[in-house]
Protein backbone atom coordinates (compact mmCIF):
# COMPACT_ATOMS: atom_id res chain seq x y z
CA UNK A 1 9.79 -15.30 0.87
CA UNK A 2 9.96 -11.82 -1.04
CA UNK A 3 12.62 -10.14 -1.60
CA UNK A 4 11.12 -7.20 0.43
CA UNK A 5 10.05 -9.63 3.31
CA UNK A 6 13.84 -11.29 3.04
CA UNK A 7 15.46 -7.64 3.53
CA UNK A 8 13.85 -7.50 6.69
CA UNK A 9 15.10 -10.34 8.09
CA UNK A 10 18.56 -9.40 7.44
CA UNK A 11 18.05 -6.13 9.24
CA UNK A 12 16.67 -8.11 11.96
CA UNK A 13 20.01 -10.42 12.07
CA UNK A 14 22.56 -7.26 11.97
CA UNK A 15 20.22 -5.29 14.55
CA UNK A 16 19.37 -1.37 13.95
CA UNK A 17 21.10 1.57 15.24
CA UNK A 18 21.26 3.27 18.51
CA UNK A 19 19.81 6.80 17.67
CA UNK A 20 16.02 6.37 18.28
CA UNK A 21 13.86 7.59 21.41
CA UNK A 22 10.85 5.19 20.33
CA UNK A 23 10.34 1.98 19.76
CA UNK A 24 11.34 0.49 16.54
CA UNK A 25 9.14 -2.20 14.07
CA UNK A 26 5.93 -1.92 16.25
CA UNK A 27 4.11 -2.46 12.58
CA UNK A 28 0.89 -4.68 14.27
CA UNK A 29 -0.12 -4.95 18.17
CA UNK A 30 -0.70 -8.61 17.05
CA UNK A 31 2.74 -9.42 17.12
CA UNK A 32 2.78 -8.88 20.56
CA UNK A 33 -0.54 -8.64 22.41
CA UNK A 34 0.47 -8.83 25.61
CA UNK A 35 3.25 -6.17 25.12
CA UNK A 36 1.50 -3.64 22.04
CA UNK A 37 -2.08 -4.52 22.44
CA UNK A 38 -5.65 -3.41 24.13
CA UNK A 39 -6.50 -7.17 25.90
CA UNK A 40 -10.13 -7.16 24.99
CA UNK A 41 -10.66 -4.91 22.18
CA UNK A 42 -9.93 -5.85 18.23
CA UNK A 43 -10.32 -3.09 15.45
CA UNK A 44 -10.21 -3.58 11.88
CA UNK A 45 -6.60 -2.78 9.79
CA UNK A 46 -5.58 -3.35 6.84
CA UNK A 47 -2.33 -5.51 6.50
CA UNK A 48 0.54 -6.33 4.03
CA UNK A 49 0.34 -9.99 3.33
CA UNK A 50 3.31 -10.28 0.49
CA UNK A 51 3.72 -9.05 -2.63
CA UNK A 52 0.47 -7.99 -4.47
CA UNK A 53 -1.41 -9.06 -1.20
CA UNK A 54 -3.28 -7.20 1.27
CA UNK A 55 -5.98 -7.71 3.53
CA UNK A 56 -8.69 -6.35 6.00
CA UNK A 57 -8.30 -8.13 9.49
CA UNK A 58 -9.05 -8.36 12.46
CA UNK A 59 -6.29 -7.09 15.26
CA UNK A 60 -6.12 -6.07 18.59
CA UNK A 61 -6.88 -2.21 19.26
CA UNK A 62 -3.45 -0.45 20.04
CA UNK A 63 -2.67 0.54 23.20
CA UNK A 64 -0.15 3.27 25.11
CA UNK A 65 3.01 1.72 25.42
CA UNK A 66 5.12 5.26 25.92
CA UNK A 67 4.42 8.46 27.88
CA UNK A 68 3.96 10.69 25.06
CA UNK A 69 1.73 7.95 22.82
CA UNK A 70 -1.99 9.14 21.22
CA UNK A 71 -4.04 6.45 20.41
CA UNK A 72 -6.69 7.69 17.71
CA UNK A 73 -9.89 6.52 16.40
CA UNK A 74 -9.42 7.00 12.81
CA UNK A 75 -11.74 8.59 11.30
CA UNK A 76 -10.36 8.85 7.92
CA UNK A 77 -7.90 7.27 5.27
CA UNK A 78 -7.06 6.81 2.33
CA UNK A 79 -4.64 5.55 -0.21
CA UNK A 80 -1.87 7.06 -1.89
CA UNK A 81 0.56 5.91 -5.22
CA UNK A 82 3.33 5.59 -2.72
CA UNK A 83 1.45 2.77 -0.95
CA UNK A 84 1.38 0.50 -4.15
CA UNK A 85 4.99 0.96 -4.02
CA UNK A 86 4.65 -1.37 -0.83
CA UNK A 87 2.21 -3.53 -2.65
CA UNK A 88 4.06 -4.37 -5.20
CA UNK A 89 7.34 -5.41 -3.31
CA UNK A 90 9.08 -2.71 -4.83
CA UNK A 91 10.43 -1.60 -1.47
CA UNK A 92 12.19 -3.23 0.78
CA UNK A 93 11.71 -4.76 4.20
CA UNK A 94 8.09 -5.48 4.45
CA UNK A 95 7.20 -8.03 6.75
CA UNK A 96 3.49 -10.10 6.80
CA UNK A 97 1.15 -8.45 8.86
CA UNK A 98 1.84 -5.28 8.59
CA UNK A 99 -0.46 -2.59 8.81
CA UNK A 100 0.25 -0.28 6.08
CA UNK A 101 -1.55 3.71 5.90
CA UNK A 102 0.62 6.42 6.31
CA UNK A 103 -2.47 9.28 5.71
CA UNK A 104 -5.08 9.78 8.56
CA UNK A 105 -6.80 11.72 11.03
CA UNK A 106 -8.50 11.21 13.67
CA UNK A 107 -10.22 12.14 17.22
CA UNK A 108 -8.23 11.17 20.46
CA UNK A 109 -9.22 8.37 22.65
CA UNK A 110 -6.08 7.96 24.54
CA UNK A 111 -3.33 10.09 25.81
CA UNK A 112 0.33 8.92 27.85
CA UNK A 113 0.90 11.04 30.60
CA UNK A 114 3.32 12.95 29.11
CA UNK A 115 0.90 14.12 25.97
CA UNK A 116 0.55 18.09 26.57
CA UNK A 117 -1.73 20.20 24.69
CA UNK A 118 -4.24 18.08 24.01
CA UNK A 119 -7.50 16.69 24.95
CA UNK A 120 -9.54 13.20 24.69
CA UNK A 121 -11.62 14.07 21.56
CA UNK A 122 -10.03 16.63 20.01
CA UNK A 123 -10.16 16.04 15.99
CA UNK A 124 -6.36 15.90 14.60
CA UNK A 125 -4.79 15.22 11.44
CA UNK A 126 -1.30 13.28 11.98
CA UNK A 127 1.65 14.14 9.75
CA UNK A 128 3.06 11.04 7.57
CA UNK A 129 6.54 11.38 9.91
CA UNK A 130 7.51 10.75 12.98
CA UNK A 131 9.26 13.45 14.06
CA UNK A 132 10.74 14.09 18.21
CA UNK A 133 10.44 17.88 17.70
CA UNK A 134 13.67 18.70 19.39
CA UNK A 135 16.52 17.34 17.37
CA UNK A 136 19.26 19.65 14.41
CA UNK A 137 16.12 19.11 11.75
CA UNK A 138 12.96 19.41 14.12
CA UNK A 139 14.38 22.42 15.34
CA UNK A 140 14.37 23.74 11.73
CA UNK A 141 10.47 21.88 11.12
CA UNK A 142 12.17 19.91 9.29
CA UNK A 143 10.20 16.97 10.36
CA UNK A 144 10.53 14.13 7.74
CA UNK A 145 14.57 14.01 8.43
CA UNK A 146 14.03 13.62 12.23
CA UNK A 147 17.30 11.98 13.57
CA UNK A 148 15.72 10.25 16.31
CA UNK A 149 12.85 8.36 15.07
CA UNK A 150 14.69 5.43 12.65
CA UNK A 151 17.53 3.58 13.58
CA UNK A 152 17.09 1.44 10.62
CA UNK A 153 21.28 0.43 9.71
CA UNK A 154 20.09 -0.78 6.35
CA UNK A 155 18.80 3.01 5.25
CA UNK A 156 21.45 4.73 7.06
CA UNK A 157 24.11 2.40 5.24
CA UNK A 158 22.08 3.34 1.49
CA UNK A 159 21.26 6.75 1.85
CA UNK A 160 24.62 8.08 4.17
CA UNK A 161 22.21 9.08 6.45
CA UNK A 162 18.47 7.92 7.84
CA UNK A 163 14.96 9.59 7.22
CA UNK A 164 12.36 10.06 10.41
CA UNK A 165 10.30 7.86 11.20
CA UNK A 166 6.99 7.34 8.99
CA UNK A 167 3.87 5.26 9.47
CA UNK A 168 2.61 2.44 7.71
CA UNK A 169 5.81 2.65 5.38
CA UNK A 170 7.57 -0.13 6.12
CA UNK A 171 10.25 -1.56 8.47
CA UNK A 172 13.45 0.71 6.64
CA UNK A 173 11.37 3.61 7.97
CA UNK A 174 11.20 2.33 11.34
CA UNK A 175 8.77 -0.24 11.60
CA UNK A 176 5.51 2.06 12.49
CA UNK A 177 1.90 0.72 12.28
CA UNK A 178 -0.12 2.77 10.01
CA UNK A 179 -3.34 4.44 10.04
CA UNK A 180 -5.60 2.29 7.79
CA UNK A 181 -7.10 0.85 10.44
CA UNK A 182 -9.80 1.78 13.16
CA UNK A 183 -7.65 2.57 15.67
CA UNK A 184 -3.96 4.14 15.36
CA UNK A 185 -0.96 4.92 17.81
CA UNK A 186 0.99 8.08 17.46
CA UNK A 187 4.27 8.20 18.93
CA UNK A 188 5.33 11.62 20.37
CA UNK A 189 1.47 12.31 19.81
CA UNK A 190 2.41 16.06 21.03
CA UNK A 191 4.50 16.53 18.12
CA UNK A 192 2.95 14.63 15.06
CA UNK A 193 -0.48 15.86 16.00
CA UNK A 194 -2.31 19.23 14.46
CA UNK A 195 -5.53 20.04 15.77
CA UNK A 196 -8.65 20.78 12.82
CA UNK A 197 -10.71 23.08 13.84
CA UNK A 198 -14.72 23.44 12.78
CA UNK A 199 -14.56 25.03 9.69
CA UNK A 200 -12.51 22.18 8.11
CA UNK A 201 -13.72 18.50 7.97
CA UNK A 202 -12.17 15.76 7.60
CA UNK A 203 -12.47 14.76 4.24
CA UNK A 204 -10.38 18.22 3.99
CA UNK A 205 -8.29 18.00 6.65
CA UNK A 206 -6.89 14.59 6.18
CA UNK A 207 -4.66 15.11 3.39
CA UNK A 208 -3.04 17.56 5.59
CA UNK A 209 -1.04 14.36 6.19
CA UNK A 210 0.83 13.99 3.24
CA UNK A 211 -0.53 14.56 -0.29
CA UNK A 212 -1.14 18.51 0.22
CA UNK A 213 2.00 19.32 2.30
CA UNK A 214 3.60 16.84 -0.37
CA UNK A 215 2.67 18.70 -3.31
CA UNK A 216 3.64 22.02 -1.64
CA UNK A 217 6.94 21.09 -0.90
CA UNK A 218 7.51 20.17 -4.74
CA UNK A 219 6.30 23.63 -6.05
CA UNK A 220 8.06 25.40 -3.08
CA UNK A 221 11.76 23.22 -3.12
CA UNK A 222 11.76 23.18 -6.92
CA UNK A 223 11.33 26.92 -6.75
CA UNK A 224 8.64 27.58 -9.10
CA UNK A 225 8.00 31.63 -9.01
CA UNK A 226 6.17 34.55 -11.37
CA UNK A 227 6.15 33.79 -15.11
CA UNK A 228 7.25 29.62 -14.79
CA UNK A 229 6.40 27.34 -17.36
CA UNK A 230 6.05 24.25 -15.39
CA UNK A 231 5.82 20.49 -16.47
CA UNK A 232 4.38 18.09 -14.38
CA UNK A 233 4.59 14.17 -14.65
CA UNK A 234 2.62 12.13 -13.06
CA UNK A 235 -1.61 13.30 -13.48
CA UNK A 236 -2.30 11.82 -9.98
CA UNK A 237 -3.33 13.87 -6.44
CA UNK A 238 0.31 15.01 -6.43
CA UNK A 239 0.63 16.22 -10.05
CA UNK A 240 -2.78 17.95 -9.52
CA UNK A 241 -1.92 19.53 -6.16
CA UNK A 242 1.35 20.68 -8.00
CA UNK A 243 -0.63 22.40 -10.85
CA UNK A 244 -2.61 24.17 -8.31
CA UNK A 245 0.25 25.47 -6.41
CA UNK A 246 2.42 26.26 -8.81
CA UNK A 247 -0.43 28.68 -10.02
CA UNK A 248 -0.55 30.09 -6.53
CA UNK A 249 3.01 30.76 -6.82
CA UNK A 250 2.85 32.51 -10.18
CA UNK A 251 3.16 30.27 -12.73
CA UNK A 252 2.37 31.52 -16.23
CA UNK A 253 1.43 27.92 -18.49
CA UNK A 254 1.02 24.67 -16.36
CA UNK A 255 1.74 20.88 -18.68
CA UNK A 256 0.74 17.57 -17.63
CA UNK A 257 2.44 14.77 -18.68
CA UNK A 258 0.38 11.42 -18.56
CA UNK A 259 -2.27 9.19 -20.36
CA UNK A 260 -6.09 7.79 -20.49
CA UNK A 261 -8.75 9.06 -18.20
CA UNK A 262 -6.23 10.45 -16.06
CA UNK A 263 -5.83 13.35 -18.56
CA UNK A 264 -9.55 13.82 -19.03
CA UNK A 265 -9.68 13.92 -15.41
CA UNK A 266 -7.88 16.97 -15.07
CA UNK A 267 -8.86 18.54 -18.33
CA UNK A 268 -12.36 18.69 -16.14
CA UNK A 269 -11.16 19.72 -12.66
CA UNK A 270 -8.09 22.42 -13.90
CA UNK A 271 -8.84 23.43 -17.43
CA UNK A 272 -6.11 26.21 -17.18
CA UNK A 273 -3.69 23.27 -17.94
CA UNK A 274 -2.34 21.82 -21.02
CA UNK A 275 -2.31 18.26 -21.30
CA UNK A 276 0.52 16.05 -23.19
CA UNK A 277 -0.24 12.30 -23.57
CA UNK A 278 2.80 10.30 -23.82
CA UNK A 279 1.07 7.17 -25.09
CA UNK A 280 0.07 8.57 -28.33
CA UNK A 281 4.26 10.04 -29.01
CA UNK A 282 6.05 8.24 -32.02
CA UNK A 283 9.53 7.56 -30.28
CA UNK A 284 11.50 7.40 -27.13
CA UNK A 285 12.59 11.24 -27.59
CA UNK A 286 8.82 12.09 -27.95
CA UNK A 287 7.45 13.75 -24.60
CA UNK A 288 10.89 16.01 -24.92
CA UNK A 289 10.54 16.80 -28.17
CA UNK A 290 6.28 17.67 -27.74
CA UNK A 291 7.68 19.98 -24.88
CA UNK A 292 10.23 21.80 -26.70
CA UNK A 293 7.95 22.48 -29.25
CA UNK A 294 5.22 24.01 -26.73
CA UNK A 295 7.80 26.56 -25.79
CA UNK A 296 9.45 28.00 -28.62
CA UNK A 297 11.93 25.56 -28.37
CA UNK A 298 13.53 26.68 -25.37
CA UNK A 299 11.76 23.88 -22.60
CA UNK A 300 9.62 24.96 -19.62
CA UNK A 301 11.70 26.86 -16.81
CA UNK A 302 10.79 23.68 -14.23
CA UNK A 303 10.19 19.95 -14.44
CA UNK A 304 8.08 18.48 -11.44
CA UNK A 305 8.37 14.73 -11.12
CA UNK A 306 4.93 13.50 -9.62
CA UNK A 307 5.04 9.84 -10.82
CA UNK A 308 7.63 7.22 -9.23
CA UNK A 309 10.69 5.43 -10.31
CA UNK A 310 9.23 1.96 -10.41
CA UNK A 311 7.24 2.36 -13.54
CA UNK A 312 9.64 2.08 -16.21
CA UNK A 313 8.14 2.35 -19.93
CA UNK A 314 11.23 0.48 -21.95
CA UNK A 315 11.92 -3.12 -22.26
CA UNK A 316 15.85 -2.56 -20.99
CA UNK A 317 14.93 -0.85 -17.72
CA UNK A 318 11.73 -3.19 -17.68
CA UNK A 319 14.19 -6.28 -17.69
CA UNK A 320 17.28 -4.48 -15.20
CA UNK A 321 14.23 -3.57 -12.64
CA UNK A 322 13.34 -7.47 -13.13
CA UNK A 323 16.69 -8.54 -13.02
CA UNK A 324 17.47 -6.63 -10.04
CA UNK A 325 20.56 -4.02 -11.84
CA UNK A 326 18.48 -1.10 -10.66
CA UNK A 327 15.79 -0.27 -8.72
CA UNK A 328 14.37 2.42 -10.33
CA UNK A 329 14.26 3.67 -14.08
CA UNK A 330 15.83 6.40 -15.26
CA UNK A 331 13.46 7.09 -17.87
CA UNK A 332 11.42 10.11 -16.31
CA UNK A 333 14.31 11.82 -14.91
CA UNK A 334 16.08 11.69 -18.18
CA UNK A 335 12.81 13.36 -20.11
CA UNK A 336 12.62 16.10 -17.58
CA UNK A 337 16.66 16.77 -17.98
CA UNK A 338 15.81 16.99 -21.29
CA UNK A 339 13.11 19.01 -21.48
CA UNK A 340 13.77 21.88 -19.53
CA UNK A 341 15.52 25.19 -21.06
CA UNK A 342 19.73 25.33 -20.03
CA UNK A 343 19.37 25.93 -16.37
CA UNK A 344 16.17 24.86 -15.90
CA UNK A 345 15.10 23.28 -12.53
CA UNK A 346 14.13 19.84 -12.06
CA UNK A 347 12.41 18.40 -8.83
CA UNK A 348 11.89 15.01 -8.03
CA UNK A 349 8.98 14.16 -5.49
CA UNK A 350 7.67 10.26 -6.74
CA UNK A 351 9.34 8.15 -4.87
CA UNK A 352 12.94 6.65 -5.75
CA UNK A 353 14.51 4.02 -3.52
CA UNK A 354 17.62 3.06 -4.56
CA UNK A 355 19.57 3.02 -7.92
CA UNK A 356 19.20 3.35 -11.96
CA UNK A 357 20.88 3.03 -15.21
CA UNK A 358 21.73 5.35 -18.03
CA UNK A 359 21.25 8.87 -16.01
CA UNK A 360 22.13 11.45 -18.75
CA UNK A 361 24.40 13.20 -16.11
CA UNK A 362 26.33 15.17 -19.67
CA UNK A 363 22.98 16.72 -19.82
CA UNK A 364 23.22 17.75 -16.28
CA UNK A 365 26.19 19.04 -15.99
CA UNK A 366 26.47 20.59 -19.51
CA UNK A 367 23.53 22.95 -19.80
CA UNK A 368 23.79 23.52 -15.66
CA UNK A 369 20.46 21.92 -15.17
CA UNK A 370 19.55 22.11 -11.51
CA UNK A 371 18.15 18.31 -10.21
CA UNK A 372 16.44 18.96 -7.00
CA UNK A 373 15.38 15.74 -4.77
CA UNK A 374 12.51 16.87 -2.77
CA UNK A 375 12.83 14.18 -0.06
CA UNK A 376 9.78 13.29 1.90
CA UNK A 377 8.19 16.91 2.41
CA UNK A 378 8.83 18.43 6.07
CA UNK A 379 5.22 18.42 7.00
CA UNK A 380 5.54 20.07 9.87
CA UNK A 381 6.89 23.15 8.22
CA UNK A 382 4.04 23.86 5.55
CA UNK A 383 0.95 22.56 7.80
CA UNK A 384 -0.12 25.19 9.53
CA UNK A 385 0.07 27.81 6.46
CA UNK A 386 -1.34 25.26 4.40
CA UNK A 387 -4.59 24.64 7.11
CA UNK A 388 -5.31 28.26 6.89
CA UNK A 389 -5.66 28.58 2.95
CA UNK A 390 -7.97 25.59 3.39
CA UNK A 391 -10.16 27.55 5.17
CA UNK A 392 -9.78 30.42 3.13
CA UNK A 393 -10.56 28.05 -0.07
CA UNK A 394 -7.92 28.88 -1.49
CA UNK A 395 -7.14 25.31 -1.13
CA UNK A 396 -9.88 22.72 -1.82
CA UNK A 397 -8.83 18.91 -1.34
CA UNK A 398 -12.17 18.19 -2.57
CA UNK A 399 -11.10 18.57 -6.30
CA UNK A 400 -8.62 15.16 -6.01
CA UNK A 401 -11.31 13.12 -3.97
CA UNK A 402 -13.18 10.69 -6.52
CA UNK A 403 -14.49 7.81 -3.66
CA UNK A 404 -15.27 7.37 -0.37
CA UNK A 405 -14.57 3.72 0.64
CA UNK A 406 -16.03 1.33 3.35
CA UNK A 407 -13.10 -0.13 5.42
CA UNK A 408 -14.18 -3.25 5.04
CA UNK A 409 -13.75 -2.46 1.10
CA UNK A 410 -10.37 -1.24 1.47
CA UNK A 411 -8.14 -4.06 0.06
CA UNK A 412 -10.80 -4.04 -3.55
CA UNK A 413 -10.08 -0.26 -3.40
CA UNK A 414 -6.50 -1.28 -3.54
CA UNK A 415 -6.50 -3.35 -6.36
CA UNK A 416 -8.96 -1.14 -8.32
CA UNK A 417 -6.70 2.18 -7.58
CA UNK A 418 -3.72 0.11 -8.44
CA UNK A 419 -5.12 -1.13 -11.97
CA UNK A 420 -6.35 2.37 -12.54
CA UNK A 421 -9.83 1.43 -13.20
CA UNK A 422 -13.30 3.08 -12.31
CA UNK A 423 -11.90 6.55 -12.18
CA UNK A 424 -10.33 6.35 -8.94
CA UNK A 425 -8.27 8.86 -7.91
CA UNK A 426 -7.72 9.86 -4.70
CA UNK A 427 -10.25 8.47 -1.85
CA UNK A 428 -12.08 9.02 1.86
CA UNK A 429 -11.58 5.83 3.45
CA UNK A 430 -14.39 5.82 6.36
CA UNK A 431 -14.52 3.74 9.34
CA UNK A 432 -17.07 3.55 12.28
CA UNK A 433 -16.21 6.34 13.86
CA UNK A 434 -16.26 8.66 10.97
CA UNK A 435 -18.81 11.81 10.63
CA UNK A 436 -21.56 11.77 7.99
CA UNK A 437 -19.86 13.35 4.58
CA UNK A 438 -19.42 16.61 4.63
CA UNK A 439 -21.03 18.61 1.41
CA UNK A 440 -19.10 17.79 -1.67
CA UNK A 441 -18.02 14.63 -1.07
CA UNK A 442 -18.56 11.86 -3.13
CA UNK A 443 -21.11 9.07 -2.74
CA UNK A 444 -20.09 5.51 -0.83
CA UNK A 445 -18.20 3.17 -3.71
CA UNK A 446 -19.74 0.16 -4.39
CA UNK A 447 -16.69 -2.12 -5.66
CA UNK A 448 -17.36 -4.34 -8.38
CA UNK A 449 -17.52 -8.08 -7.71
């Protein structure tokens, strides 16, 4: 047993909090047929099967199981870095089985009687939260720090607090089934739910979700404005959604921290940015020092971290990740502390679970450098804004997507986007029910045997 899989079960034996209005750790309808599934239709999902492990399956087809439930038919997926994170083990309480996808839209094939506002076969994109829409943070649209969505005691007793909800993202963040799968259930479908109108398909409209409200949130919490210099780590979706947006909001220079293809990527898809690659820097101080001497020695105004905490780059934080003394590296963090001019603004959206070593907090403190954590971005705040610059083109998710993927191909996509190979980026995961691709979209994968 993992040591993910292991912190599950001791959640299980202390029980969860009393704070949520939905049911908890519903992660397959498998586990309970009778009580969580359709009795005569299956679907295709893609589960969690222990560390490094996933699979396509067959499982039964969701059904309603509250008043206010959606069930979708998915129409698209896809993959993000935050779902190798659950892949590798790196988080914890993952359970086998579990249906992992936290990104999708959909059209609506099932409705509790409480759903208002909606319609059978209406399109929708579904945020990555679970939020109840009436609570302190809903109230604000604060969505992704819902307070009644996750009674998970083990996050509450980390953090000092809990996060909402989210699907496909384990059992710490409720223990919600995820959309990579040909069929979906939305809690609180009335809530979670936007509608995508014509004009917007759903190779667009999908990353709606997470990776473009994501990305805004960064720019927008960090405070980028007129005249920035802005550093970005982390060449992914994310750190190319950043670069985008911080140029909307008036950035003057744009610099990407990150290595191989990833870098020739965006030299070809945003050639207004400057590219550093850390691989080819002579010592640990490198990246900061390459920075400082891009801007006059001063540092950009704003550090964006786009990457994650797990990936640590020496062999001390290499061996205390192992070990188990921290759970994530410092090692990012500490270069963007660095790097930035004396009260410069650092935001952190890769995700960080737990603890690290060797934080330069003198640096910090000392030249009043502002370290922002991002949390999971409030989608519900940014989506509709951010729907309508889609359709004005301002916005165009098309620039990230490098694959559209077969469902049945999902689990080699995983292992292909995890190793980094055959220039995959960010991709369209299609299912039965998905429309032919809209123009621009790249041609089917075919993985490699």
């Amino acid at each position: 047993m993992s040591l993910s899989q292991a912190a599950y079960k001791v959640e299980q034996a202390v029980g969860h909090n009393d704070n949520a209005i939905t049911a908890q750790d519903v992660t397959n309808p498998a586990n309970d047929r009778e009580k969580y599934g359709d009795p005569s239709v299956t679907m295709q999902a893609l589960v969690w099967q222990g560390k490094n492990i996933v699979e396509v399956v067959e499982v039964p087809k969701p059904k309603v199981i509250e008043d206010r439930d959606v069930i979708l038919k998915v129409t698209g997926s896809t993959v993000c870095g935050s779902d190798l994170h659950l892949l590798h083990g790196s988080v914890i309480q993952m359970s086998k089985g579990d249906i992992l996808g936290h990104e999708f839209c959909g059209v609506i094939d099932e409705m509790g009687s409480a759903v208002k506002g909606f319609s059978k076969g209406d399109r929708v994109v579904a945020s990555f939260q679970i939020a109840c829409g009436a609570c302190h943070f809903c109230d604000q649209k604060l969505s992704s720090q819902c307070l009644k969505t996750n009674s998970n005691k083990t996050e509450h007793a980390m953090y000092g607090g809990n996060t909402a909800g989210m699907f496909g993202y384990l059992h710490f963040a409720g223990g919600f089934a995820g959309g990579q799968a040909e069929y979906v259930r939305v809690p609180l479908g009335d809530v979670n739910l936007l509608k995508l109108p014509e004009d917007v398909p759903d190779e667009k409209g999908l990353f709606l979700s997470d990776v473009i409200s994501t990305s805004w949130n960064c720019v927008v919490d960090t405070g980028v404005k007129k005249g920035d210099i802005v550093a970005i780590w982390g060449a992914g979706p994310i750190g190319q959604m950043c670069a985008d947006f911080s140029f909307i909001n008036g950035a003057s220079r744009v610099i990407m921290i990150d290595q191989n293809w990833r870098l020739d990527f965006v030299k070809s898809k945003y050639p207004k940015v400057e590219l550093v690659d850390f691989s080819k820097l002579s010592n640990t101080k490198g990246v900061v020092n390459k920075l400082k001497e891009m801007t006059d020695g001063l540092g950009p105004d704003v550090a964006l971290e786009c990457a994650a905490g797990e990936y640590a780059k020496s062999y001390a934080h290499k061996m205390e990740i192992a070990m188990g003394m921290e759970t994530d590296t410092s090692e990012l963090v500490n270069e963007m502390i660095e790097s930035v001019k004396n009260y410069g603004r650092c935001g952190i959206t890769g995700v960080y679970v737990g603890y690290t070593n060797h934080f330069n907090i003198g640096s910090l403190m000392e030249r009043g450098i502002r370290l922002i954590g991002n949390g999971q971005a409030p989608v519900h705040l940014y989506w509709h804004d951010l729907l309508k610059r889609i359709q004005t083109g301002e916005i165009d998710p098309l620039k990230m997507l490098t694959h559209r993927v077969k469902m049945e191909d999902m689990a080699k996509a995983y292992y292909t986007f995890d190793k980094k190979e055959d220039g995959m980026q960010k991709i369209y995961v299609e299912t039965k029910f998905s429309a032919p691709p809209c123009e621009g979209s790249p041609g089917m994968w075919v993985p490699k045997d």
